[in-house]
Protein backbone atom coordinates (compact mmCIF):
# COMPACT_ATOMS: atom_id res chain seq x y z
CA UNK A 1 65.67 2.90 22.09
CA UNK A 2 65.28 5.95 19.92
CA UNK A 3 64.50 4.61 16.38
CA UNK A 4 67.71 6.95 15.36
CA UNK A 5 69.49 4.27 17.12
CA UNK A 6 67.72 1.50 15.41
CA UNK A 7 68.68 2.89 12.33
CA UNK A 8 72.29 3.39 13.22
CA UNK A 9 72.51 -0.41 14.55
CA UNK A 10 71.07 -1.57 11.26
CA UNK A 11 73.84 0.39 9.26
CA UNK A 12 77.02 -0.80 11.72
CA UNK A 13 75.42 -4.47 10.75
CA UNK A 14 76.18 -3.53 7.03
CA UNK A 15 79.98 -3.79 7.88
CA UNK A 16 79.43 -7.16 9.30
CA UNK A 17 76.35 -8.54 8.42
CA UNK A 18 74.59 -11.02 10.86
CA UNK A 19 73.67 -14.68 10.81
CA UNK A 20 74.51 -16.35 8.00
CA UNK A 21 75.42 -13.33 5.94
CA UNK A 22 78.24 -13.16 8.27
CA UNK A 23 81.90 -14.00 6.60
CA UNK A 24 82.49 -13.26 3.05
CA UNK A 25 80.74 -11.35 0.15
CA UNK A 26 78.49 -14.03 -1.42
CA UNK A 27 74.68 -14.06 -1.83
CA UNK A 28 73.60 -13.69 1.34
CA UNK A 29 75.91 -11.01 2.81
CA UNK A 30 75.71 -8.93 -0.64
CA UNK A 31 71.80 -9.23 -0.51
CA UNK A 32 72.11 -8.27 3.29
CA UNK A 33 73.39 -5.60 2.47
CA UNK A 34 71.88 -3.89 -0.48
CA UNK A 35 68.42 -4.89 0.53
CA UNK A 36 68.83 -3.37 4.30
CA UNK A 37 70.50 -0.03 2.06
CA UNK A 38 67.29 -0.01 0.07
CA UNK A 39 64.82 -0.31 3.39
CA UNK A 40 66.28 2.56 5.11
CA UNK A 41 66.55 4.93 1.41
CA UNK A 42 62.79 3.91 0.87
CA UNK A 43 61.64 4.49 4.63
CA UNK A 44 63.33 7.93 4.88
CA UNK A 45 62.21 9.22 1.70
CA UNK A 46 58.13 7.98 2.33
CA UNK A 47 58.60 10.85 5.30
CA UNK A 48 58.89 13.31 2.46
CA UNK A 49 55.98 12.47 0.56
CA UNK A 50 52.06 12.80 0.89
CA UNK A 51 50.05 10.09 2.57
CA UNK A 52 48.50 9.59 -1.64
CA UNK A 53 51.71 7.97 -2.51
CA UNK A 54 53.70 7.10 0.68
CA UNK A 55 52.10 3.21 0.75
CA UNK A 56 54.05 2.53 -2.85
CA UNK A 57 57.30 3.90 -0.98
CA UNK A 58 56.44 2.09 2.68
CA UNK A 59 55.51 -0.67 1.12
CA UNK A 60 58.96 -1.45 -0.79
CA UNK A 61 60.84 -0.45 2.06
CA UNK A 62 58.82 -3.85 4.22
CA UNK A 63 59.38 -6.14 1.13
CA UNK A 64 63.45 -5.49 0.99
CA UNK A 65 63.73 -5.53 5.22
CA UNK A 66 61.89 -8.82 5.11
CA UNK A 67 64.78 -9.90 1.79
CA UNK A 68 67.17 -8.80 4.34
CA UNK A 69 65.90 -10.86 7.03
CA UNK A 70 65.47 -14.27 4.81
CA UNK A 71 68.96 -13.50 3.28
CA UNK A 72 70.53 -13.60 6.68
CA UNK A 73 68.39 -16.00 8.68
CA UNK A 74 66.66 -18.01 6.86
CA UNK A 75 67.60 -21.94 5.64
CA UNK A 76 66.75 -20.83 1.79
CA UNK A 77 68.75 -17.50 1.01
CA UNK A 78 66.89 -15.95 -1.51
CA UNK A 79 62.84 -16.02 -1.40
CA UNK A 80 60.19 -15.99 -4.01
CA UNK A 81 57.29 -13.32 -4.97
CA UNK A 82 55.62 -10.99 -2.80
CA UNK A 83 52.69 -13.60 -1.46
CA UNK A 84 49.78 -11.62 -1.44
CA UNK A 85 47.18 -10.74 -3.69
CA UNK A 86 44.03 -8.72 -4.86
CA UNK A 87 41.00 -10.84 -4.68
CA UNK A 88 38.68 -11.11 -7.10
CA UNK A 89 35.84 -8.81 -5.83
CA UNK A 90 34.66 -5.61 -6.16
CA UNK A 91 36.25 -2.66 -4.30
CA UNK A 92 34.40 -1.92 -0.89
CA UNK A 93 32.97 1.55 -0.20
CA UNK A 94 34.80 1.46 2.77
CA UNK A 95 38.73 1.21 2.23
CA UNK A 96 39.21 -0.60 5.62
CA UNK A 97 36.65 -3.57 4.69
CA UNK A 98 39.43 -4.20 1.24
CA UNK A 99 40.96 -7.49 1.61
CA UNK A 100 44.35 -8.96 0.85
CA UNK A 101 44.76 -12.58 -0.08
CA UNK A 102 47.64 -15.20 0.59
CA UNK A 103 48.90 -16.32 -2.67
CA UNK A 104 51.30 -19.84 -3.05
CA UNK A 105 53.38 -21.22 -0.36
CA UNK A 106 57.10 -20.49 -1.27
CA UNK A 107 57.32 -16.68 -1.26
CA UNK A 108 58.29 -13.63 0.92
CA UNK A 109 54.96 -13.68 3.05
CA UNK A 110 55.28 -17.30 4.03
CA UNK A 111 59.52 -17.36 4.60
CA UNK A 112 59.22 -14.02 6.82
CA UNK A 113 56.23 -15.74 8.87
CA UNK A 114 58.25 -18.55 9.72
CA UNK A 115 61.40 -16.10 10.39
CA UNK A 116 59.10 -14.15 12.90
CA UNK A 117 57.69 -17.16 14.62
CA UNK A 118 54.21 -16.98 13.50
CA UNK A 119 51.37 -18.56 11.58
CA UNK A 120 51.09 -18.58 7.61
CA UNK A 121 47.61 -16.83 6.58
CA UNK A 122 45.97 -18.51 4.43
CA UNK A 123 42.61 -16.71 4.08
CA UNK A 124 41.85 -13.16 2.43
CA UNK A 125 42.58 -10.69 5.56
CA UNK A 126 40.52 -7.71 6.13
CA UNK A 127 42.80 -4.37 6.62
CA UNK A 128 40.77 -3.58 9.04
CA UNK A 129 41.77 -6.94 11.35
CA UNK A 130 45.41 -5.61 10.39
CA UNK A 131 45.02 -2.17 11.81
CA UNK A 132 43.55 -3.58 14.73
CA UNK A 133 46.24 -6.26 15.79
CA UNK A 134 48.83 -3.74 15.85
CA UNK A 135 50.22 -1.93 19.16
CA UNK A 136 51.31 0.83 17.57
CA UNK A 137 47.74 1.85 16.01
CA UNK A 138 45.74 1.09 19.16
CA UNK A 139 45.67 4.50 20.48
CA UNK A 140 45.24 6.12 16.87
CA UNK A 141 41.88 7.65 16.52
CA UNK A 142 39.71 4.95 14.47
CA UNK A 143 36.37 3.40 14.10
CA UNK A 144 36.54 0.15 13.40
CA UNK A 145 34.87 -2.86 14.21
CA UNK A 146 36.76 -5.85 15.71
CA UNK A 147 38.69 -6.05 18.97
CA UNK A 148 42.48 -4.64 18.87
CA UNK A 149 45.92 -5.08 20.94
CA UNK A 150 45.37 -4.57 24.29
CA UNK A 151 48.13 -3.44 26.91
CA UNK A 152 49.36 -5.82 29.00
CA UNK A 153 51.29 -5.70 32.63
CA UNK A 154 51.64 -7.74 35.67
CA UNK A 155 50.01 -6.92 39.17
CA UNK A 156 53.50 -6.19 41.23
CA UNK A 157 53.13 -9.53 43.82
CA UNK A 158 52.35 -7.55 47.23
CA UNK A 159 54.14 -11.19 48.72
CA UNK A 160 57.45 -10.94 46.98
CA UNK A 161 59.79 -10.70 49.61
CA UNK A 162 57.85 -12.95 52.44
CA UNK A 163 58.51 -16.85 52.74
CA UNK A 164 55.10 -17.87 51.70
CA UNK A 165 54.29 -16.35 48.07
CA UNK A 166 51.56 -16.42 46.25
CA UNK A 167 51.22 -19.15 43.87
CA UNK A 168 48.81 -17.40 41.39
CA UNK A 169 50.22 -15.18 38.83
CA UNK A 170 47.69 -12.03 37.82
CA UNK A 171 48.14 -9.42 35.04
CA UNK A 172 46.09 -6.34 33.93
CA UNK A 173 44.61 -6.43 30.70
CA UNK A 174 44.04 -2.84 29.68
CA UNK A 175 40.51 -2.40 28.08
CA UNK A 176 36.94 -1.61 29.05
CA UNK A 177 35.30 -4.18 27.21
CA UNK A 178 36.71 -8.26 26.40
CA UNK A 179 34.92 -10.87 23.99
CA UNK A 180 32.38 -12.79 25.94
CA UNK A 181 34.27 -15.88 27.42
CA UNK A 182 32.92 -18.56 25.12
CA UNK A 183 34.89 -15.98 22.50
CA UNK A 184 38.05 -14.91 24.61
CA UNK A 185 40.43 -17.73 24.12
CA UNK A 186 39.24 -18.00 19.96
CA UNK A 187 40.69 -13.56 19.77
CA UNK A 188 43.28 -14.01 22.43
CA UNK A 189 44.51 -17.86 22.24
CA UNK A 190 47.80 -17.07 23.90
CA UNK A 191 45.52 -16.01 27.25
CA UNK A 192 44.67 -19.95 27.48
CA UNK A 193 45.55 -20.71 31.24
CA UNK A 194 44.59 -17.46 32.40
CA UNK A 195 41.08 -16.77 33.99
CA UNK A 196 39.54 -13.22 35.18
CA UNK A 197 39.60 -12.43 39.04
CA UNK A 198 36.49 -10.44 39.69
CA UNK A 199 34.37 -9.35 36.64
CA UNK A 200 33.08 -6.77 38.94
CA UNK A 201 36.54 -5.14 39.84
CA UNK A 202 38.50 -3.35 37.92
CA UNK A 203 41.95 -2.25 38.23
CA UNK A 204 44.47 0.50 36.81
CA UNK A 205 47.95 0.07 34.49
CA UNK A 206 50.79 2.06 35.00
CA UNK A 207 49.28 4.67 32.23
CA UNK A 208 46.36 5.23 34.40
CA UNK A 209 43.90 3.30 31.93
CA UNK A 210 41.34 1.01 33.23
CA UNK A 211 41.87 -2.68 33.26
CA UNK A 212 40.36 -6.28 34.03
CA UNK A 213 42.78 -8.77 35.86
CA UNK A 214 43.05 -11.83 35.40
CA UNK A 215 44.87 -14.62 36.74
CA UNK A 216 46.98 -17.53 36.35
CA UNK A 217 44.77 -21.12 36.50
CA UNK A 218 47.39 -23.10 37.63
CA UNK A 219 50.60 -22.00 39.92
CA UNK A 220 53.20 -20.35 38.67
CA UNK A 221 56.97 -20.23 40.54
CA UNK A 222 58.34 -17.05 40.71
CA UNK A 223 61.41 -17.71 38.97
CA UNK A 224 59.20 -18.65 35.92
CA UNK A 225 57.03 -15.24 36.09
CA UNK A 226 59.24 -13.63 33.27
CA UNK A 227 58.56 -17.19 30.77
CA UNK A 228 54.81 -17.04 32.19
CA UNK A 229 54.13 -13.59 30.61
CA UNK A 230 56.42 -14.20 27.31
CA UNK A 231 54.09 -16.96 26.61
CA UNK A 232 51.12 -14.80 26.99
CA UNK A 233 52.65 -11.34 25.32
CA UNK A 234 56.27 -11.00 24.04
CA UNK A 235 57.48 -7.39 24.78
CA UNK A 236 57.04 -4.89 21.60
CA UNK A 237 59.88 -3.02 19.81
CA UNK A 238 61.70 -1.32 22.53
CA UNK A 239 59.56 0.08 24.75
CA UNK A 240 59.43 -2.77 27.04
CA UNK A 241 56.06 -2.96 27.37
CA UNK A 242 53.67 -5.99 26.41
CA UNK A 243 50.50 -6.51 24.15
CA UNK A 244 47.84 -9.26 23.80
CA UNK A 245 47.85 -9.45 19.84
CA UNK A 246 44.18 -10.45 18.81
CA UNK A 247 44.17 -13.40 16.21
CA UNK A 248 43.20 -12.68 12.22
CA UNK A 249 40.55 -14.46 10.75
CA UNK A 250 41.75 -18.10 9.54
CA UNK A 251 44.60 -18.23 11.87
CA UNK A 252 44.78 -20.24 15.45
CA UNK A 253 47.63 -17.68 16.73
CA UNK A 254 48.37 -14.19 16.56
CA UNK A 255 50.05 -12.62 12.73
CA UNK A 256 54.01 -11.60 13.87
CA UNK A 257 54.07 -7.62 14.07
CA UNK A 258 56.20 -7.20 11.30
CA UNK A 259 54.55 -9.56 8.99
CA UNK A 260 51.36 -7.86 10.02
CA UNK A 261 52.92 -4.55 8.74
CA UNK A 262 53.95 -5.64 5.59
CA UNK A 263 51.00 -7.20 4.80
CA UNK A 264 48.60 -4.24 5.74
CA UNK A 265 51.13 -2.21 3.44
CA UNK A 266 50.84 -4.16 1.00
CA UNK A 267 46.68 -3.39 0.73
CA UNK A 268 47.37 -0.01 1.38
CA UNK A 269 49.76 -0.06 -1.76
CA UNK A 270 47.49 -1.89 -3.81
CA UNK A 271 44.63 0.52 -3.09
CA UNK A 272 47.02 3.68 -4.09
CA UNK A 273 48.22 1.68 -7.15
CA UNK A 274 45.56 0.42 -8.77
CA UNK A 275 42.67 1.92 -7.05
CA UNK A 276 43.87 5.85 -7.02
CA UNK A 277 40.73 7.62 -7.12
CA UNK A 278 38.86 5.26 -4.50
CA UNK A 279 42.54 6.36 -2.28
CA UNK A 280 42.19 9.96 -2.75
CA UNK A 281 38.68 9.58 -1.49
CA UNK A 282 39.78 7.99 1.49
CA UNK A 283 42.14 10.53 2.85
CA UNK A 284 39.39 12.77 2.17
CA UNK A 285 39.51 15.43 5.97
CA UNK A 286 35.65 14.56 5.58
CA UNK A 287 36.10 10.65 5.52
CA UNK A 288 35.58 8.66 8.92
CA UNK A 289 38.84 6.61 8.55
CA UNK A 290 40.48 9.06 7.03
CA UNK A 291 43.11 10.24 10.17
CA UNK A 292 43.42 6.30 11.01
CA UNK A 293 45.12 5.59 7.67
CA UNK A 294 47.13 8.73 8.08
CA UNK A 295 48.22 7.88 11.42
CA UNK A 296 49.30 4.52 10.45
CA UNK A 297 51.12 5.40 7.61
CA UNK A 298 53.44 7.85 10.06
CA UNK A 299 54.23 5.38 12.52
CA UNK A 300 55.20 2.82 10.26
CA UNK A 301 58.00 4.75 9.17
CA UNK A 302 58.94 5.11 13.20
CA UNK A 303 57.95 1.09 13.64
CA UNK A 304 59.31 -0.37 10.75
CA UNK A 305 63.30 0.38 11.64
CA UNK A 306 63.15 -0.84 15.55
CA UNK A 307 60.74 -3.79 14.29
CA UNK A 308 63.34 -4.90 11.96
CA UNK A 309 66.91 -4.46 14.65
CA UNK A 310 64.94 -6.19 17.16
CA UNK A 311 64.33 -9.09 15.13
CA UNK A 312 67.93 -8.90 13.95
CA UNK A 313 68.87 -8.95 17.98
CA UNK A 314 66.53 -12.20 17.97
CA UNK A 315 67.64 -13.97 15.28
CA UNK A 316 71.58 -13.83 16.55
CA UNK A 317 70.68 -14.42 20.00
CA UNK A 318 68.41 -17.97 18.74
CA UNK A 319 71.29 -18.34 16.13
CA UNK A 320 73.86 -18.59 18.73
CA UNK A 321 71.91 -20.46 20.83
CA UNK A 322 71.89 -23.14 18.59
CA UNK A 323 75.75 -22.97 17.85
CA UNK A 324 74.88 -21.92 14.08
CA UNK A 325 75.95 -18.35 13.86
């Protein structure tokens, strides 16, 4: 999906608003609404500014499609405060090594984290550990420490259409270098179950990367592959494809892709808020993560929109699932 489309999906929902916005023009729907109209004015116009002061624009636009979300979806239609915080410390040389801290339990961060399915952090996150555990950034020239997304596939089964199948699944992980197994299942919990084949063999993904394969430890039916690989790596936006997300420091199971977003935003906007000159110096062509910031900043505005329908799409289709749409 072109994110032109996502944008024009999330603008035919304003006309009927999904979930339980739906029917009528009361809190929820007029939230819906205004919010989602604020997320797609605030997205569009960070493409028109510099990297200095997009994060205050990028920022907003995360906060009011997360308002959106919670006005829609979630049990509680209107959420509290932002969540996050500045710690007390002094700013880092290095902009990357800045951390943002969870702050109270009843706010945006913690309502869109149980929207998205994932974890509530509860520990000061690094930006770094943010950049890293997102699929969009992992191909984005950078130089940080820590271990990032990592492309995921499944080996076609060679056995498919014969009687006898194999009863192993395997997928390709793509990457050169894993943790060291004691370490593997603490950054990649979600790969629990799953063992490599040969550490001396390696294999090659569909974009012509090297990989490792690994496989399943216990059998797997066929007509379960699809649930199999959902467990281990959801597919991302609209692309189709799938990515082992890397867990953030304090948390058992991988941050939700759009919470991660809005949290690394969040630092970002802090930093060009409050911490301008210490910014400035960071975009700096000379500084080493200078182009990764950059980077990240531009894809967010091309993330945020499909990150947002497709968790729209998700919401209905549990919603209805349930009978509570």
């Amino acid at each position: 999906m072109k994110v032109a489309d996502s944008w024009l999906h999330l603008r035919a929902s304003l006309a009927d608003p999904p979930g339980k916005a739906r029917n009528g023009r009361g809190f929820r729907s007029d939230t819906y609404v205004a919010a989602m109209l604020q997320f797609e004015q605030l997205t569009i116009a960070a493409g028109s500014v510099a990297p200095f002061a997009r994060p205050l624009l990028l920022y907003y636009a995360a906060g009011n499609a997360a308002r959106a979300l919670i006005a829609a979806f979630s049990p509680q239609p209107q959420t509290g405060r932002h969540g996050l915080k500045q710690p007390k410390a002094p700013l880092p040389e290095d902009v990357m090594a800045f951390e943002v801290e969870p702050h109270g339990t009843r706010n945006l961060l913690a309502d869109l984290c149980a929207l998205t399915g994932c974890e509530v952090p509860g520990e000061p996150i690094l930006l770094s550990d943010l950049f890293l555990s997102l699929p969009d950034l992992s191909d984005k020239p950078q130089s940080l420490d820590g271990h990032k997304a990592i492309f995921l596939e499944e080996v076609p089964d060679p056995t498919q259409f014969q009687a006898l199948r194999d009863p192993l699944m395997r997928i390709r992980l793509e990457t050169e270098e894993l943790p060291a197994q004691d370490q593997l299942y603490e950054v990649f919990p979600t790969l629990r179950g799953w063992h490599e084949e040969d550490e001396n063999q390696n294999s090659i993904t569909s974009r012509r990367q090297l990989a490792r394969v690994f496989r399943s430890e216990q059998p797997i039916e066929y007509r379960d592959r699809k649930a199999a690989l959902d467990a281990v790596a959801q597919t991302y936006r609209y692309s189709g494809d799938r990515w082992l997300i890397p867990t953030i420091s304090g948390l058992s199971t991988p941050l939700s892709p759009l919470a991660t977003w809005y949290v690394l935003l969040f630092g970002f906007s802090i930093l060009a808020r409050y911490e301008p000159a210490a910014w400035m110096r960071a975009l700096g062509v000379r500084e080493r993560h200078a182009v990764a910031i950059e980077s990240s900043l531009e894809e967010a505005i091309s993330a945020l929109p499909e990150l947002v329908w497709k968790q729209v799409t998700l919401a209905e289709v549990s919603a209805r699932s349930r009978g509570q749409s």
